[in-house]
Protein backbone atom coordinates (compact mmCIF):
# COMPACT_ATOMS: atom_id res chain seq x y z
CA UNK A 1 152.38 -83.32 -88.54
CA UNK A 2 149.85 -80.35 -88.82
CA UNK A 3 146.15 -80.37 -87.12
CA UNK A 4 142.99 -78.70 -87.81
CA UNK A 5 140.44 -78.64 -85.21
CA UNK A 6 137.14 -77.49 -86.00
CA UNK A 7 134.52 -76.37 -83.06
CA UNK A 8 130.94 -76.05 -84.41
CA UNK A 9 128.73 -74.20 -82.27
CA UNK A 10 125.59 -76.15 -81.26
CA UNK A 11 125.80 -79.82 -82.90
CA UNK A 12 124.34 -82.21 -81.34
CA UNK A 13 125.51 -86.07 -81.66
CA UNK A 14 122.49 -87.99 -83.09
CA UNK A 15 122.50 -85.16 -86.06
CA UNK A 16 125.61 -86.50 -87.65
CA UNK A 17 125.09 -88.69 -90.45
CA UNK A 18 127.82 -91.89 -89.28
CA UNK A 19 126.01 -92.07 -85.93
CA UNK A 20 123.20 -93.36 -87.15
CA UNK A 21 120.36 -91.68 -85.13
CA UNK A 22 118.34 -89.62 -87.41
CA UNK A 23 117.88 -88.99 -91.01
CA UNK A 24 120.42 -86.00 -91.34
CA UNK A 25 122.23 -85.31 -94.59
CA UNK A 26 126.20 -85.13 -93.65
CA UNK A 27 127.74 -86.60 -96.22
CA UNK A 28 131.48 -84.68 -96.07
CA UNK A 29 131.47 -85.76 -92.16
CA UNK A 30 130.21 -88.96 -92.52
CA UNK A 31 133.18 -89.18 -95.38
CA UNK A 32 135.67 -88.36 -92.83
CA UNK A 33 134.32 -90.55 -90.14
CA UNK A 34 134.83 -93.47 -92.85
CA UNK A 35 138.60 -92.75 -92.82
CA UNK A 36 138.66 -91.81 -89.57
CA UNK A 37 138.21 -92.54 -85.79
CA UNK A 38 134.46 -92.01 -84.66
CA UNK A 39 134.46 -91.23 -80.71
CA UNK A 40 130.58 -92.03 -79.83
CA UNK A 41 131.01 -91.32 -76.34
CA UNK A 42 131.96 -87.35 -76.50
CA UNK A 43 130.43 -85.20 -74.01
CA UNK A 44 131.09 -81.47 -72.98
CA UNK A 45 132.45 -80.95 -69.29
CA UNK A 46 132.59 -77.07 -68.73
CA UNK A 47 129.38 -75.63 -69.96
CA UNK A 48 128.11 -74.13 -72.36
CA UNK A 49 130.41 -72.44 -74.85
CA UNK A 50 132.58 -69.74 -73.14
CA UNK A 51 133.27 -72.52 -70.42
CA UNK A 52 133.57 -74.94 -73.02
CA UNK A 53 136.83 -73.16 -74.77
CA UNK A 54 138.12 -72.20 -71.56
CA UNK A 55 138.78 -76.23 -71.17
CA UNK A 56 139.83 -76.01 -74.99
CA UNK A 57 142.30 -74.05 -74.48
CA UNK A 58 143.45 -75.17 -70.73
CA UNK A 59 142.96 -78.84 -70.63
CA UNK A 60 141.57 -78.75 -67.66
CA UNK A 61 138.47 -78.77 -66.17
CA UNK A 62 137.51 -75.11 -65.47
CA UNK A 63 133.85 -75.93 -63.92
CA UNK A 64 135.27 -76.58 -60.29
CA UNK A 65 136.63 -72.81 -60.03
CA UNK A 66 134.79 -70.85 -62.28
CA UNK A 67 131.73 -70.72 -64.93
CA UNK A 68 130.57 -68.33 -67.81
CA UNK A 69 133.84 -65.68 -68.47
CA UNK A 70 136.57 -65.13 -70.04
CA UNK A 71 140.23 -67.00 -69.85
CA UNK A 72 141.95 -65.37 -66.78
CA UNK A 73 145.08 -64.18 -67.97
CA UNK A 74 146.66 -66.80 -65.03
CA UNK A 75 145.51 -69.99 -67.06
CA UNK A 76 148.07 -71.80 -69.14
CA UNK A 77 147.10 -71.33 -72.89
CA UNK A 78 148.68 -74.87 -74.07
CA UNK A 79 148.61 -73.55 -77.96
CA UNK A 80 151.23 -70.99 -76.73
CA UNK A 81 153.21 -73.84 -75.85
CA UNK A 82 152.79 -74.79 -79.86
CA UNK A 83 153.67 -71.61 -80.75
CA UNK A 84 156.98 -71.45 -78.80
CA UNK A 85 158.02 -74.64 -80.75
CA UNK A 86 158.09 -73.18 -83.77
CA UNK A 87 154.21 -74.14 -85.13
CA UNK A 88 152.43 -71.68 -87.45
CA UNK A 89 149.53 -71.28 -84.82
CA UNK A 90 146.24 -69.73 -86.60
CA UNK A 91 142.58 -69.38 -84.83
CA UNK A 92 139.49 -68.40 -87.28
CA UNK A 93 135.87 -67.90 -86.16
CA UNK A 94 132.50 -65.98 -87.26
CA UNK A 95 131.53 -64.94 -84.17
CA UNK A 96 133.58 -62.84 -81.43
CA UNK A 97 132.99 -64.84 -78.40
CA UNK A 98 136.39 -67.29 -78.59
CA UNK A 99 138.69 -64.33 -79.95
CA UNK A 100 136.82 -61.88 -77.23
CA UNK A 101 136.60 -64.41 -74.43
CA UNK A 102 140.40 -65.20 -74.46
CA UNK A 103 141.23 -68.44 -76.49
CA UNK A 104 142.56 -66.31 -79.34
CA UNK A 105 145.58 -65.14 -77.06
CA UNK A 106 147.72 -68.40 -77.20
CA UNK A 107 147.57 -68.33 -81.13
CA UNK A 108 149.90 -66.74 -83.13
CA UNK A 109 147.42 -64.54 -85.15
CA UNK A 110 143.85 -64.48 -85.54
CA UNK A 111 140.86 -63.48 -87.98
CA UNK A 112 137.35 -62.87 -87.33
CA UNK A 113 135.24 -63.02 -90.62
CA UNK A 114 132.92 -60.71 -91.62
CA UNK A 115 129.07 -62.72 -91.47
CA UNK A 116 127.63 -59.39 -93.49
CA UNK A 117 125.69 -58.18 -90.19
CA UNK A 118 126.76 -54.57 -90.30
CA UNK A 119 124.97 -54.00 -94.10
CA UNK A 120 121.52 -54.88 -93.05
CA UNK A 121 119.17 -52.67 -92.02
CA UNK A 122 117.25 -54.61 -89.69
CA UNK A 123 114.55 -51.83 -88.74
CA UNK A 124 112.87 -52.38 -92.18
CA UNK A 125 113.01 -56.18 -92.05
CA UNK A 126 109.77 -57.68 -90.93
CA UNK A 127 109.73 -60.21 -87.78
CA UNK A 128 109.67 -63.76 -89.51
CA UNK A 129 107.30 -64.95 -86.59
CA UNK A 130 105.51 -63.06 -83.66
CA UNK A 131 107.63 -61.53 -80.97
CA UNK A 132 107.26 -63.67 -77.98
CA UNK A 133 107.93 -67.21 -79.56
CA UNK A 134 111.81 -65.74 -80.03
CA UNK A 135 114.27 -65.45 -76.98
CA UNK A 136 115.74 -62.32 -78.44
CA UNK A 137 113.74 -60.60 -80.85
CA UNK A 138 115.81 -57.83 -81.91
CA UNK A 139 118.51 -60.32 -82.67
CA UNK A 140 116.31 -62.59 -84.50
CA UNK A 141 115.15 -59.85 -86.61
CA UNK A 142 118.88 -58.61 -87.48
CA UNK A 143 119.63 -62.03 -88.54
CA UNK A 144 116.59 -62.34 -90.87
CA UNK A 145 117.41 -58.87 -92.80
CA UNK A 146 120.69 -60.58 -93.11
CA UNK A 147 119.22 -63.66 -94.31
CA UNK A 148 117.21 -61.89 -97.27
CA UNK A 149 119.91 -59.78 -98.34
CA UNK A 150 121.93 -63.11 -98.92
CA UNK A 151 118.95 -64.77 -100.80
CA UNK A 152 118.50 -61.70 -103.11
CA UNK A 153 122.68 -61.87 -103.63
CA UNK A 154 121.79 -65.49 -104.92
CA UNK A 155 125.60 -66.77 -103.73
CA UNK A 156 125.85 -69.62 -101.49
CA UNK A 157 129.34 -68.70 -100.29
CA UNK A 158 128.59 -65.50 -98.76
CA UNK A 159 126.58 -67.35 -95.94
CA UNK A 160 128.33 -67.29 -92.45
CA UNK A 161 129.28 -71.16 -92.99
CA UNK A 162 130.44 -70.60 -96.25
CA UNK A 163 132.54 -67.67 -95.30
CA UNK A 164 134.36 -69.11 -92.32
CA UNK A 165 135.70 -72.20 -94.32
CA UNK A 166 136.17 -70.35 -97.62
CA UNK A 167 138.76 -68.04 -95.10
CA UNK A 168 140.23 -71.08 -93.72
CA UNK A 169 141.04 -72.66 -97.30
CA UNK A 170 141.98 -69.33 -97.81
CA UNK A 171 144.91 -69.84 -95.20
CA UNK A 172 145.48 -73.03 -95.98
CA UNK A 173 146.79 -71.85 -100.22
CA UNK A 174 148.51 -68.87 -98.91
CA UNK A 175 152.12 -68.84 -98.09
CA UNK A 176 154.20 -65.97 -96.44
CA UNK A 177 156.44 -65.11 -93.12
CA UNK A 178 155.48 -63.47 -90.05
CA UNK A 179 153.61 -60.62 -91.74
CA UNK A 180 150.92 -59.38 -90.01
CA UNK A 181 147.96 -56.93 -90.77
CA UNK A 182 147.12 -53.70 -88.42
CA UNK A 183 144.71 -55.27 -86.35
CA UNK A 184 146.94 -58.18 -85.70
CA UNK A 185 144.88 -60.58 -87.35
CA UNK A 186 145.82 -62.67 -90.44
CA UNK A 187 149.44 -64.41 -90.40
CA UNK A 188 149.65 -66.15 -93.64
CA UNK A 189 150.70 -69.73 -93.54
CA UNK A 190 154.68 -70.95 -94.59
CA UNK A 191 154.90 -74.05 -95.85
CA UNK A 192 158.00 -74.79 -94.16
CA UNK A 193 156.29 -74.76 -90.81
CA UNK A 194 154.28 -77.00 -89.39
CA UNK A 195 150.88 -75.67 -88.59
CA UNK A 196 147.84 -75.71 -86.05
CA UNK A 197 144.78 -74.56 -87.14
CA UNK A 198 141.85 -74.02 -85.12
CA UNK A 199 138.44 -73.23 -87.12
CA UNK A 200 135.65 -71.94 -84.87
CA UNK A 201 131.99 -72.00 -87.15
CA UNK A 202 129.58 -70.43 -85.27
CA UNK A 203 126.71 -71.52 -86.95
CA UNK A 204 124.74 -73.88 -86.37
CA UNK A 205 123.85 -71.81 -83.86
CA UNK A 206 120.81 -69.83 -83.55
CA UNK A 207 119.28 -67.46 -85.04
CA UNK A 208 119.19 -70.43 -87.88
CA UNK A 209 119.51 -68.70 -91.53
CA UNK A 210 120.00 -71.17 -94.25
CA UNK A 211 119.79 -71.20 -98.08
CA UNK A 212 115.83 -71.85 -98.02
CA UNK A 213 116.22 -74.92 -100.68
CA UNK A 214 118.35 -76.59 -97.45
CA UNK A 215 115.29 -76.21 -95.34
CA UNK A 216 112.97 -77.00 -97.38
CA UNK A 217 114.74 -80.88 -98.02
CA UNK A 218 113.60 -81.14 -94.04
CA UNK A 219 110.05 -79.17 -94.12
CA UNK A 220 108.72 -78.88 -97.93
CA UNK A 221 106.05 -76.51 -98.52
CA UNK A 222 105.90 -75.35 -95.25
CA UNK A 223 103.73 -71.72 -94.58
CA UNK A 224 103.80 -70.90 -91.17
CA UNK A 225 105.58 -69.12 -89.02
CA UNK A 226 109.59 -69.11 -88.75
CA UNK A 227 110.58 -69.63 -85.67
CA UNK A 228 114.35 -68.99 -86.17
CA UNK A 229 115.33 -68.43 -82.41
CA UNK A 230 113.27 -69.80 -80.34
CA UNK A 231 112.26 -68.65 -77.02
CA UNK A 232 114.90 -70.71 -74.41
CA UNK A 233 111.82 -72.34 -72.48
CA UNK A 234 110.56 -75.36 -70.18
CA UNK A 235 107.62 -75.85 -72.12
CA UNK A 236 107.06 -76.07 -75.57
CA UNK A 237 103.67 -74.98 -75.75
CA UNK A 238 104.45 -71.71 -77.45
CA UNK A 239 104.31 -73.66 -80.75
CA UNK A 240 102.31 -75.22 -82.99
CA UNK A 241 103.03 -79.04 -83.76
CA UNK A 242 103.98 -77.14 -87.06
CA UNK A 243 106.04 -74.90 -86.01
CA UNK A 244 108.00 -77.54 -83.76
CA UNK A 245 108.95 -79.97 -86.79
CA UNK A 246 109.69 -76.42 -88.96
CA UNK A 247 112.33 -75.34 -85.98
CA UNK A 248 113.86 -79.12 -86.29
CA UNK A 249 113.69 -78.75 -90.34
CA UNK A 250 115.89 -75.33 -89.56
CA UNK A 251 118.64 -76.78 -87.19
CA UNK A 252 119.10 -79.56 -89.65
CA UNK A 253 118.86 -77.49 -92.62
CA UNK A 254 121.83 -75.48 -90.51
CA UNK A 255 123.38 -78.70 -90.16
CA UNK A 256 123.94 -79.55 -93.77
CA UNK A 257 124.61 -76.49 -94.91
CA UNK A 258 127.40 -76.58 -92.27
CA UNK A 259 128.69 -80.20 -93.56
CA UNK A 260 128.69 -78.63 -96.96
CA UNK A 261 131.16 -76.34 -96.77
CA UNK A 262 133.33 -78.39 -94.26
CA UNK A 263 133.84 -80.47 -97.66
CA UNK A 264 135.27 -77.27 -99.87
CA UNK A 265 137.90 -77.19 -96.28
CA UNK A 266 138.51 -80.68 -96.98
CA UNK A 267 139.09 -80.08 -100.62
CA UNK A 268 141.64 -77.09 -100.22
CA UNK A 269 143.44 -80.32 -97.77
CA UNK A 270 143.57 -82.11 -100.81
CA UNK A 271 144.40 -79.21 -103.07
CA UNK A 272 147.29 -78.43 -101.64
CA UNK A 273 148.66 -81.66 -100.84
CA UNK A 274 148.12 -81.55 -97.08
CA UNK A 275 145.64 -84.20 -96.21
CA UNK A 276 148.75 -87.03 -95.28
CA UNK A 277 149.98 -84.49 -93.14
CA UNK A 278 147.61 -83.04 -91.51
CA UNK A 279 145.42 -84.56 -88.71
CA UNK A 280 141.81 -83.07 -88.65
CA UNK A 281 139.23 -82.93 -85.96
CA UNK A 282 135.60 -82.11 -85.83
CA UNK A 283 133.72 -81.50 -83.04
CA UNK A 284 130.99 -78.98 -81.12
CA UNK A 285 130.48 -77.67 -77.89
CA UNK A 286 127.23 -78.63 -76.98
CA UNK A 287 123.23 -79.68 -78.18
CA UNK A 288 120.61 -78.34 -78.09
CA UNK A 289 116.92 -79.28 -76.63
CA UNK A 290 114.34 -79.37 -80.02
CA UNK A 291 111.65 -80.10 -77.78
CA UNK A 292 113.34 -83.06 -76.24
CA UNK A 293 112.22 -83.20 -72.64
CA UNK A 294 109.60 -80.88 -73.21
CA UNK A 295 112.06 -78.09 -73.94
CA UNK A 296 113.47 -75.45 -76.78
CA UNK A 297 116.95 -74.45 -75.87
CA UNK A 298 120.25 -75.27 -73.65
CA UNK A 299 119.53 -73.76 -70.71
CA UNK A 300 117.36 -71.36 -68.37
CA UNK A 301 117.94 -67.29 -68.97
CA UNK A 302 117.40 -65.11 -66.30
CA UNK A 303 113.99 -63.68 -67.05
CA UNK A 304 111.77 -64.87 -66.15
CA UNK A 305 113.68 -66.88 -63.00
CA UNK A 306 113.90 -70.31 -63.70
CA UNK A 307 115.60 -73.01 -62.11
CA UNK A 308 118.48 -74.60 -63.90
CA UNK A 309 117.53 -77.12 -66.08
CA UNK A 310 118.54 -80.72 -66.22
CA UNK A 311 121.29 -81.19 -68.74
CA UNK A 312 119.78 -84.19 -70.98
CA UNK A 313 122.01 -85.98 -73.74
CA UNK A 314 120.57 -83.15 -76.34
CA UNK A 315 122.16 -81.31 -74.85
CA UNK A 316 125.47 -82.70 -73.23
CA UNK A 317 126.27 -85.28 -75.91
CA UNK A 318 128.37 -83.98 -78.78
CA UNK A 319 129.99 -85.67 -81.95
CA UNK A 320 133.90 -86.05 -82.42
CA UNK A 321 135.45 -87.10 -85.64
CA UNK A 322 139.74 -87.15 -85.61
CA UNK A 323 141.21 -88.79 -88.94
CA UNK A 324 144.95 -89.13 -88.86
CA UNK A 325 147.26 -88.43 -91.55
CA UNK A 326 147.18 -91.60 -93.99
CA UNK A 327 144.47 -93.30 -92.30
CA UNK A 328 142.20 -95.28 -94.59
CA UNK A 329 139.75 -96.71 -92.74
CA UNK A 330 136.70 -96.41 -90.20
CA UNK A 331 137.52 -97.22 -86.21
CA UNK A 332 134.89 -96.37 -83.61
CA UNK A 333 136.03 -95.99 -80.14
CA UNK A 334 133.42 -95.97 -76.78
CA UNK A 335 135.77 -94.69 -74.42
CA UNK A 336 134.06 -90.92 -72.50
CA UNK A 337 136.23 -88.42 -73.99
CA UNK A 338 136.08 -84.76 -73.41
CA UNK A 339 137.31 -81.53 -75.36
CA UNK A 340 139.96 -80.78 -72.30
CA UNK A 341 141.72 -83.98 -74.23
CA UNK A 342 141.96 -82.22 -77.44
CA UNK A 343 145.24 -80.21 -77.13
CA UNK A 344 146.54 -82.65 -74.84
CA UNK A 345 146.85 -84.86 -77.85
CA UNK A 346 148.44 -82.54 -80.15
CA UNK A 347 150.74 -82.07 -77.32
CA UNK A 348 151.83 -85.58 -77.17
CA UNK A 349 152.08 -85.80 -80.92
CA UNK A 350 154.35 -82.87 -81.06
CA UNK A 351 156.99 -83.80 -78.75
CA UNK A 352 155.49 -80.93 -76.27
CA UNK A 353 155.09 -81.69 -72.26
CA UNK A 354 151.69 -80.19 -71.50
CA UNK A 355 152.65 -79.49 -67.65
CA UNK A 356 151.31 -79.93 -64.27
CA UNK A 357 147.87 -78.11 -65.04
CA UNK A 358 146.91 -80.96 -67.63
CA UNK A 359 144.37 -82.96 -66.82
CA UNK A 360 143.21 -83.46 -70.05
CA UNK A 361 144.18 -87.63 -71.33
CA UNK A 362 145.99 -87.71 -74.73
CA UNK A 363 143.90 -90.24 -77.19
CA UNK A 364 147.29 -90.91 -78.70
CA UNK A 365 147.55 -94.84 -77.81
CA UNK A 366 143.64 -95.00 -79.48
CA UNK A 367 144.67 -93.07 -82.48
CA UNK A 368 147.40 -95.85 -82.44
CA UNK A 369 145.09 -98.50 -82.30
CA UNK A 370 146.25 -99.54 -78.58
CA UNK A 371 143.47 -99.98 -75.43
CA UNK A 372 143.29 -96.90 -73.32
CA UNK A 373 141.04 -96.76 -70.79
CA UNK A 374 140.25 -92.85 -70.24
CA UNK A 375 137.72 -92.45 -67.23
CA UNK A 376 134.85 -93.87 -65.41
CA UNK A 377 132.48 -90.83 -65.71
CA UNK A 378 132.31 -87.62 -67.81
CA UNK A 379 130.90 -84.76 -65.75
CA UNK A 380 128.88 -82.16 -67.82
CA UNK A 381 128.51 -78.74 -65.29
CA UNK A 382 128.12 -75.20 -65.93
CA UNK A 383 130.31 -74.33 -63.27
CA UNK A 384 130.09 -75.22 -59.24
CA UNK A 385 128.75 -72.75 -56.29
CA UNK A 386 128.50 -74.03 -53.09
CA UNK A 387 125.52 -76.55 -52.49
CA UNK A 388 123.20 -74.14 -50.87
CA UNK A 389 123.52 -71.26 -53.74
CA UNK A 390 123.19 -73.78 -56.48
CA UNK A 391 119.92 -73.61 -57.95
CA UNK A 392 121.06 -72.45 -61.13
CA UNK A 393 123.71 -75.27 -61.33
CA UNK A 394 122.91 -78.90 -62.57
CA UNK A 395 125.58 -81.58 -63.09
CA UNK A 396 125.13 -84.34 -65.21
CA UNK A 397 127.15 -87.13 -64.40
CA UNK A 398 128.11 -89.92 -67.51
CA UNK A 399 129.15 -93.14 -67.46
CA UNK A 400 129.27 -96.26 -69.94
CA UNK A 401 125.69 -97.28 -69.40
CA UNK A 402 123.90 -94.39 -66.89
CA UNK A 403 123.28 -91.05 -66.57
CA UNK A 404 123.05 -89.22 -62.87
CA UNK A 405 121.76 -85.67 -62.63
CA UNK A 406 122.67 -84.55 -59.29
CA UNK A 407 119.71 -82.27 -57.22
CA UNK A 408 119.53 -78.93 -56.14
CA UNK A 409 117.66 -77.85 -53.02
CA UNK A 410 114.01 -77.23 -55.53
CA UNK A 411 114.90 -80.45 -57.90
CA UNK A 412 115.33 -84.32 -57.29
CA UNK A 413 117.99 -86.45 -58.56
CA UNK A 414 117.71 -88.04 -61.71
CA UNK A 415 118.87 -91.83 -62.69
CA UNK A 416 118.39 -92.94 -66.15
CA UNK A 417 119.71 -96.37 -67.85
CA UNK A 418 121.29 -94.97 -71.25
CA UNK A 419 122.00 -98.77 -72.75
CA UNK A 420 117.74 -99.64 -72.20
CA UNK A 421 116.74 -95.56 -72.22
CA UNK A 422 118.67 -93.47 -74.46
CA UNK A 423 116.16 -91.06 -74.45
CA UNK A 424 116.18 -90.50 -70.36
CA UNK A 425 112.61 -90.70 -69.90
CA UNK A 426 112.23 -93.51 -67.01
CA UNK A 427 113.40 -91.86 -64.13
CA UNK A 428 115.53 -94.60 -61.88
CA UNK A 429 116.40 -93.12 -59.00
CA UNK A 430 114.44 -94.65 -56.60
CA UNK A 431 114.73 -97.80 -57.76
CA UNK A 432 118.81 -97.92 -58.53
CA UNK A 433 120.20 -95.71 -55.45
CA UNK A 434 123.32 -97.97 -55.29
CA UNK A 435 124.04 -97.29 -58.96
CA UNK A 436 123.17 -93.52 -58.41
CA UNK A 437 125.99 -93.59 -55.06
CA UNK A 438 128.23 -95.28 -57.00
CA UNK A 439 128.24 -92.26 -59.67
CA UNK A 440 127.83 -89.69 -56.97
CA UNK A 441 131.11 -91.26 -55.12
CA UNK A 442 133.42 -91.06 -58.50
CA UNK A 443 132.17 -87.34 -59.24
CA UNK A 444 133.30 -86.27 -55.37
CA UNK A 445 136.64 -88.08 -56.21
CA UNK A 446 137.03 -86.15 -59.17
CA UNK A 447 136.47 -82.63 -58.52
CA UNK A 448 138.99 -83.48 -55.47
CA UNK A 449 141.04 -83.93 -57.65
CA UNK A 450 140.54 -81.22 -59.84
CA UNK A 451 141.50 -79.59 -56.76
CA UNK A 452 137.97 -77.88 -55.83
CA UNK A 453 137.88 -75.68 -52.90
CA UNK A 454 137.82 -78.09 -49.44
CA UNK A 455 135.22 -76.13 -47.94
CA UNK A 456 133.25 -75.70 -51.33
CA UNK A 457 133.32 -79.56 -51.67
CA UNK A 458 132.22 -79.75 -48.38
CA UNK A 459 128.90 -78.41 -49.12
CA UNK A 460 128.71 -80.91 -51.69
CA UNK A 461 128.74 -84.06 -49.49
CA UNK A 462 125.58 -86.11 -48.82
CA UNK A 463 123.29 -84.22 -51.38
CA UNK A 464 121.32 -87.46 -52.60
CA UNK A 465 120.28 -88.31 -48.95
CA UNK A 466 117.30 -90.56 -49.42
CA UNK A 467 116.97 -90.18 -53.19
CA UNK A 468 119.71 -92.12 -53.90
């Protein structure tokens, strides 16, 4: 058996098409979901999105030990292990971060594709909005130049999307031996090998540039300002009414365009006669706040000081699609699953022990269409301090019908009923403490064991006090 996995950066859940939550045109991933097994209860744990791949690549749970850096080079890479057994192991991506932060180092060759942003001169590109409404406005403006040199090429393939699964299809067709090229890169596929392929699209995240007839399906006739990054802030003041629904037009304009060219990956599958042998997987690392809660962004930056903010479901809740070679029809499945699972899985489909370090659970008996029961809570957490020095930590703890954001020494505890309040707005904490201990009792179970530091976990005991 072969696997794809594909990582989108930024996607959150209720923009998918097959879930069902807003009007958002997927039609390529809501094809696969209708062949395939829809997990509805997918949430990151290590976060955001160099965390996030550090469980990816581990599966384990890195938050306990450490937060936002690279793989330490004592971590067991579990693709190596797929590597070693003889799989033609492959890792593709449009932005540096994975290759750079050390998930490329397990595969057996790697390629970073080209987006176009070293032919734009961004100095003579005019700011699409004024400077303060953008988190990074240098960035933003970089992006834009980039943006109108693609409209005025007039080819929808040369987009970043576009280019990351036209290089993938690109492996896919291509047939060879262990050749490699000077920088160590591509290693074309042999089709007497099995394969893994891991496909890392950077977009949808921002700065959002899209073929404008993709945004305008979302916002027609719009004439304001574009907002294409957005400031990362608690209030969404900064923007018009106008400008708020034209930043939600551009993520799901980013969105589309992204399901769009997942289809030409999924017709080089079918091209070349893979797609009965080949399991695929689609997933992201995290959401993103449109003005949910009051908020644009995933999280506070360090200027100005903030403290962290709550992790909501925009933000923690992500899609997962995995169709399996042959399969025909649409399953759903409810169980919390996170991406420390994913390799895991292709382990235990390949014959491969994933080792002591696992603690990732292999979906194999659902895939099979057997009950597993995977775990009581997800944990969502952008890595632990201790207690006292965690003001810019929040944890979000998940479980089949509640959500429990855990304090820090400036913010309260947060209780919200998911099943009556998927949007988290009635805050329960007051009135449900024994649901809220309950929660809180399971996550200090966990991270034990995890294997946390004893006298970090210490400083973790008895933080709800009265509030819960």
């Amino acid at each position: 058996m072969n696997f794809i996995v594909v990582i989108y950066d930024t996607l959150r859940h209720d923009h998918v098409g097959c879930n069902g939550m807003r009007p958002i045109h997927t039609p390529n991933w809501d094809r696969l979901a209708a062949s395939g097994w829809n997990f509805t209860r997918c949430y990151t744990a290590s976060y955001p999105s160099l965390p996030h791949r550090c469980d990816c690549a581990t599966g384990r749970f890195v938050f306990p030990f450490y937060g936002w850096q690279p793989l330490p080079e004592d971590e067991v890479h579990l693709v190596r292990k797929l590597t070693d057994a003889g799989y033609r192991t492959h890792i593709i991506s449009d932005g540096g971060l994975p290759i750079s932060g050390g998930l490329g180092r397990g595969f057996g060759s790697h390629e970073l594709v080209d987006v176009g942003l070293s032919d734009v001169d961004a100095e003579q590109c005019p700011m699409p909005c004024a400077p303060h409404k953008s988190r990074t406005p240098d960035r933003m403006r970089e992006f834009w130049a980039l943006r109108a040199k693609l409209i005025e090429n007039g080819d929808e393939k040369e987009w970043p999307q576009a280019r990351v699964m036209r290089a993938a299809a690109d492996w896919l067709r291509i047939s060879g031996t262990d050749s490699h090229d000077a920088a160590g890169g591509v290693s074309p596929r042999n089709p007497a090998e099995p394969f893994f392929l891991w496909i890392e699209s950077w977009r949808i995240h921002e700065t959002w540039i899209d073929p404008p007839e993709y945004v305008e399906m979302y916002d027609p006739g719009y004439e304001g300002e574009w907002v294409a990054l957005p400031s990362y802030s608690p209030t969404i003041d900064y923007l018009t009414p106008a400008e708020l629904n034209h930043v939600r037009a551009m993520y799901a304009a980013s969105v589309t365009f992204s399901d769009k060219w997942f289809g030409h990956l999924m017709e080089a599958l079918e091209e070349n006669g893979l797609l009965d042998d080949t399991a695929v997987i689609v997933s992201s690392d995290h959401g993103w706040s449109l003005g949910d809660h009051g908020r644009t962004g995933k999280h506070a930056v360090p200027v100005p000081p903030q403290d962290a903010w709550p992790l909501y479901e925009e933000c923690t809740h992500v899609p997962l699609i995995v169709r399996m070679p042959g399969q025909m029809r649409a399953e759903r499945c409810a169980e919390l699953v996170h991406h420390a699972d994913i390799l895991p899985t292709v382990l235990d489909y390949a014959g491969i022990e994933g080792g002591p370090t696992v603690k990732g659970v292999s979906w194999r008996q659902i895939l099979e269409g057997k009950e597993l029961h995977t775990r009581d809570i997800a944990v969502t957490c952008s890595g632990m301090s201790e207690f006292p020095k965690s003001g810019n930590t929040r944890i979000t703890i998940t479980s089949a019908d509640h959500t429990l954001i855990l304090p820090t020494q400036t913010q309260s505890a947060e209780l919200y009923n998911l099943a009556l309040d998927p949007g988290q707005t009635l805050n329960l904490i007051r009135r449900h403490p024994e649901v809220a201990n309950d929660l809180y009792e399971k996550f200090l179970a966990l991270i034990l064991e995890l294997g946390i530091d004893e006298a970090k976990y210490k400083t973790w005991e008895g933080i709800l006090g009265d509030s819960g």
